[in-house]
Protein backbone atom coordinates (compact mmCIF):
# COMPACT_ATOMS: atom_id res chain seq x y z
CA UNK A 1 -2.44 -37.75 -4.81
CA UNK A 2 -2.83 -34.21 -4.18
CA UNK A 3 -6.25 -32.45 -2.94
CA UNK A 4 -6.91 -29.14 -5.38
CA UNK A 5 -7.78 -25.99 -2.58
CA UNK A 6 -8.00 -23.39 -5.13
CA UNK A 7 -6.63 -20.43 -5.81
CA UNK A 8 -5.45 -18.95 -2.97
CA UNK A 9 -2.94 -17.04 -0.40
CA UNK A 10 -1.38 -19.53 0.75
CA UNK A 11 2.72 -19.84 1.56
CA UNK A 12 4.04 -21.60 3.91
CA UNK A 13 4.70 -19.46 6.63
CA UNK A 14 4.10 -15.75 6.06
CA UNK A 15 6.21 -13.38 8.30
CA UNK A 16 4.96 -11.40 11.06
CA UNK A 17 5.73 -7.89 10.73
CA UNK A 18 4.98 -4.61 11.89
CA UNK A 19 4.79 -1.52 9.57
CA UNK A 20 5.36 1.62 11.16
CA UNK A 21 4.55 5.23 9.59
CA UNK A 22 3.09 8.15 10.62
CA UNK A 23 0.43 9.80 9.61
CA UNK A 24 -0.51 13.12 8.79
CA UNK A 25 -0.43 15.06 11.95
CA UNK A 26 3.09 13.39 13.02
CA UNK A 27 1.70 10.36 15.02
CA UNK A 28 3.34 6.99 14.94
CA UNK A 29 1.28 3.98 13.58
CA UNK A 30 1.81 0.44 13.02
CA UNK A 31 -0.18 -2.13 10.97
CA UNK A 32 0.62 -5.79 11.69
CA UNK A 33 1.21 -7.28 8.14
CA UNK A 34 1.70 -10.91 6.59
CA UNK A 35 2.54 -10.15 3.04
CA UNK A 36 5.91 -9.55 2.74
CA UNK A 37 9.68 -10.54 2.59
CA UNK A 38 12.87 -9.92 1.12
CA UNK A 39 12.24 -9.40 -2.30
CA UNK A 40 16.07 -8.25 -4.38
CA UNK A 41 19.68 -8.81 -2.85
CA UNK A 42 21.39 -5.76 -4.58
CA UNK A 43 20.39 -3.56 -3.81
CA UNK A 44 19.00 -4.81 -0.59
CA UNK A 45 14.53 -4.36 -0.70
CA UNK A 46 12.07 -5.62 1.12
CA UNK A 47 7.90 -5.90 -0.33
CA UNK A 48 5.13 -5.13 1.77
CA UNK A 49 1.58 -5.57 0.62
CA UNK A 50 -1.58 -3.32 2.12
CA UNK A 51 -4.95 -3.10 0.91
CA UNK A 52 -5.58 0.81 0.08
CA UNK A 53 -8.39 0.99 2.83
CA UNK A 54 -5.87 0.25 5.84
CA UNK A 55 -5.17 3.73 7.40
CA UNK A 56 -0.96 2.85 7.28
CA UNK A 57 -1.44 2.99 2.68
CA UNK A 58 -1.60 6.60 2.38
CA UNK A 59 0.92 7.38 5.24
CA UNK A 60 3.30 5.38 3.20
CA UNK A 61 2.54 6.97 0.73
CA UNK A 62 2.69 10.06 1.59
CA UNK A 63 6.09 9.76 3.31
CA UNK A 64 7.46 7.48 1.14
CA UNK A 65 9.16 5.21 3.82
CA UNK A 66 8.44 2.72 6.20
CA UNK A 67 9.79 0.56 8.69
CA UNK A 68 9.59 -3.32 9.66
CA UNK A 69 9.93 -4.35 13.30
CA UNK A 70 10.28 -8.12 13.53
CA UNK A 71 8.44 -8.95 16.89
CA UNK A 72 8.95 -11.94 18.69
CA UNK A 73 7.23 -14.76 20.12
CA UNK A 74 6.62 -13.43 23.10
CA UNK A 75 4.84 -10.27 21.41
CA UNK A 76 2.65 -12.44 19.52
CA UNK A 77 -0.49 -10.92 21.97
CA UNK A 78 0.49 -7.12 20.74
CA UNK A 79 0.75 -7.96 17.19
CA UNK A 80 -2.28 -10.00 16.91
CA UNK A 81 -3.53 -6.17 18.36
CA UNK A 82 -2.05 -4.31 15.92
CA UNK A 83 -3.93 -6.32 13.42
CA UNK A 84 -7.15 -5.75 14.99
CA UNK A 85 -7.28 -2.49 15.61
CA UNK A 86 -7.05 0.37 12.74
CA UNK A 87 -4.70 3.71 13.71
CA UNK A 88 -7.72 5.76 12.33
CA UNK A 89 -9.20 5.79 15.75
CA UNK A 90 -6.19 3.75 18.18
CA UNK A 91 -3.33 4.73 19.67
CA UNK A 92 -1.72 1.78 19.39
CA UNK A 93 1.68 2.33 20.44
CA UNK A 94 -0.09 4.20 24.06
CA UNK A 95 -2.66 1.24 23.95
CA UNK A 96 0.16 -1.73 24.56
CA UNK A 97 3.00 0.55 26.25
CA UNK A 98 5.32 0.22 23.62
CA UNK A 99 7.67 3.22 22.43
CA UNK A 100 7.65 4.71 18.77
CA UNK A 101 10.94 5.52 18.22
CA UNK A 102 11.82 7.38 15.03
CA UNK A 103 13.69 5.67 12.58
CA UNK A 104 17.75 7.22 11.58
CA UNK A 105 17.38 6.86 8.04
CA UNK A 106 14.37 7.14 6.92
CA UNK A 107 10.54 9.22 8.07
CA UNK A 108 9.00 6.55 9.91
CA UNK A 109 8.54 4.93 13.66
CA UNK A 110 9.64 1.50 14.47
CA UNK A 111 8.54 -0.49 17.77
CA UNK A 112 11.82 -0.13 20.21
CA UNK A 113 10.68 -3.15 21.74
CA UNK A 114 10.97 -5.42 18.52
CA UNK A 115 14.54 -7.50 18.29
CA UNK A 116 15.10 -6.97 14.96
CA UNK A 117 14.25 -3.73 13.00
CA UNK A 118 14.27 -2.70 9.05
CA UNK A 119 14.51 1.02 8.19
CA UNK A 120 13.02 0.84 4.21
CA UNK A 121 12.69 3.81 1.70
CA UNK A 122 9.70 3.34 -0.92
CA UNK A 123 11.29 3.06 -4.48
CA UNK A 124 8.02 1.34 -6.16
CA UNK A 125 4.21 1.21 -5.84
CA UNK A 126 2.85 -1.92 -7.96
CA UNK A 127 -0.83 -1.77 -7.53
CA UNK A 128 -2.02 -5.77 -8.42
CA UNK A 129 -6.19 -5.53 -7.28
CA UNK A 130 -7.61 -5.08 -3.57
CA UNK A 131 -3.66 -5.04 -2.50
CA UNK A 132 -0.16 -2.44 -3.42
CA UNK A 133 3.23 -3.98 -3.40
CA UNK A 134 5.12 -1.29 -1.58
CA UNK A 135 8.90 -1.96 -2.03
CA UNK A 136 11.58 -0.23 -0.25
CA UNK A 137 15.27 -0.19 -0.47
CA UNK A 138 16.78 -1.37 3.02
CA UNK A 139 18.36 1.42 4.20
CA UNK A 140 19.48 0.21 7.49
CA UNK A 141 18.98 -2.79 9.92
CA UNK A 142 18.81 -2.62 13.37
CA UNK A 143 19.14 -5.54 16.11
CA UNK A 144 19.30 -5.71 19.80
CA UNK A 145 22.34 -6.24 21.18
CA UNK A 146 20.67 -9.57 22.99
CA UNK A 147 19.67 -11.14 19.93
CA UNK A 148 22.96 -11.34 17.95
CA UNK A 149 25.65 -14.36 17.68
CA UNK A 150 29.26 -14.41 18.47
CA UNK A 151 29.72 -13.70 14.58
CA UNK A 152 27.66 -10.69 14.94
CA UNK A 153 24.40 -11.87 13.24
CA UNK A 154 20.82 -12.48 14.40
CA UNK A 155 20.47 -15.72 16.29
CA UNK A 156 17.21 -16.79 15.47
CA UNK A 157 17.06 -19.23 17.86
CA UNK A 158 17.31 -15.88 20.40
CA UNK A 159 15.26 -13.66 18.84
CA UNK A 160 12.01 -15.86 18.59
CA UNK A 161 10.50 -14.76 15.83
CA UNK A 162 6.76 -16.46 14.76
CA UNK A 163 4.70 -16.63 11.60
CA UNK A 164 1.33 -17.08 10.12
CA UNK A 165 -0.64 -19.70 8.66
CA UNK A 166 -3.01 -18.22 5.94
CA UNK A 167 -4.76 -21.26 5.55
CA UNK A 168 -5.72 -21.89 9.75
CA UNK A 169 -5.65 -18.07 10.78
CA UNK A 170 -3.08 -19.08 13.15
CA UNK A 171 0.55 -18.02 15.11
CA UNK A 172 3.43 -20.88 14.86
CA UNK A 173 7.02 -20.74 16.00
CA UNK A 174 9.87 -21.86 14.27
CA UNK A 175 12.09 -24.99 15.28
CA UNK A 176 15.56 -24.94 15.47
CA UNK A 177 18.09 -24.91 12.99
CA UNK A 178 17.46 -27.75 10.40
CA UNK A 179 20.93 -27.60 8.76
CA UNK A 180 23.74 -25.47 7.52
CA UNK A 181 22.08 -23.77 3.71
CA UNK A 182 24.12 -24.86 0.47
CA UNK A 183 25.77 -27.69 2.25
CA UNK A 184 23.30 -29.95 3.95
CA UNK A 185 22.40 -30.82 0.57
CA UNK A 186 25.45 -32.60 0.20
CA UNK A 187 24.57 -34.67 2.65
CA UNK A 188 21.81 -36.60 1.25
């Protein structure tokens, strides 16, 4: 028997990420965000979802891009930071010594010292109540060197990354690799 716990967030476990923009005089921000994920294969977009009264909204709005850095485990101090703290009034990227570098393809920053980093411009805003679904068309990933597999992909086992539980307000990390997808199914 199952125990009813309302309507609610909750999905089992939310990325991590950072959202970098800048704002209206040119400085680099980042907002540490749970809601989001891939959300089309062709072409390739990613959602993001920000309440209106963060101070990253209306610099993604205004540019009309934004990036993802996918921090690690080991940077789950900083992010937990960037969540607290609103660019309004903090320097975040001089606050915890990491370095805003601007994106190739697209008018945003992105945390150089994240493994794994998505360069996405905005191609809908879907406003749904106190949050916007922001989606942007991937327009190029970015992984360190350190991170990657002899077949050239992200080892996730190397990168580290970590999620969020929505119901417990708390930072997990991620076993190991559970099986191969679409053929550990034949296994059963």
């Amino acid at each position: 028997m199952k125990t009813s716990l309302g309507a609610k967030t909750l999905l089992y476990p939310t990325p991590v990420l950072l959202i970098g923009t800048y704002d209206d005089g040119g400085r680099p921000n980042i907002m540490t965000c749970a809601w989001g994920g891939i959300c089309c294969s062709e072409p390739p977009c990613m959602a993001v979802s920000l309440r209106e009264a963060t101070y990253s909204y209306g610099s993604l709005v205004r540019s009309g891009a934004f990036t993802i850095s996918l921090p690690s485990a080991a940077q789950v101090k900083e992010a937990d930071y960037v969540g607290m703290q609103s660019g309004r009034n903090t320097d975040k990227f001089a606050e915890l010594g990491l370095t805003a570098t601007k994106a190739e393809k697209v008018d945003a920053p992105y945390v150089e010292e994240c493994p794994v980093v998505i360069e996405c411009r905005l191609t809908h805003t879907i406003p749904l109540g106190l949050h916007t679904l922001f989606v942007g068309e991937v327009m190029d990933v970015k992984a360190d060197e350190t991170v990657l597999n002899s077949r050239g992909c992200v080892d996730v086992d190397k990168m580290r990354p970590f999620a969020f539980d929505p119901g417990n307000g708390e930072y997990i990390g991620l076993e190991g690799v559970l099986g191969k997808a679409f053929s550990i199914g034949d296994q059963r």
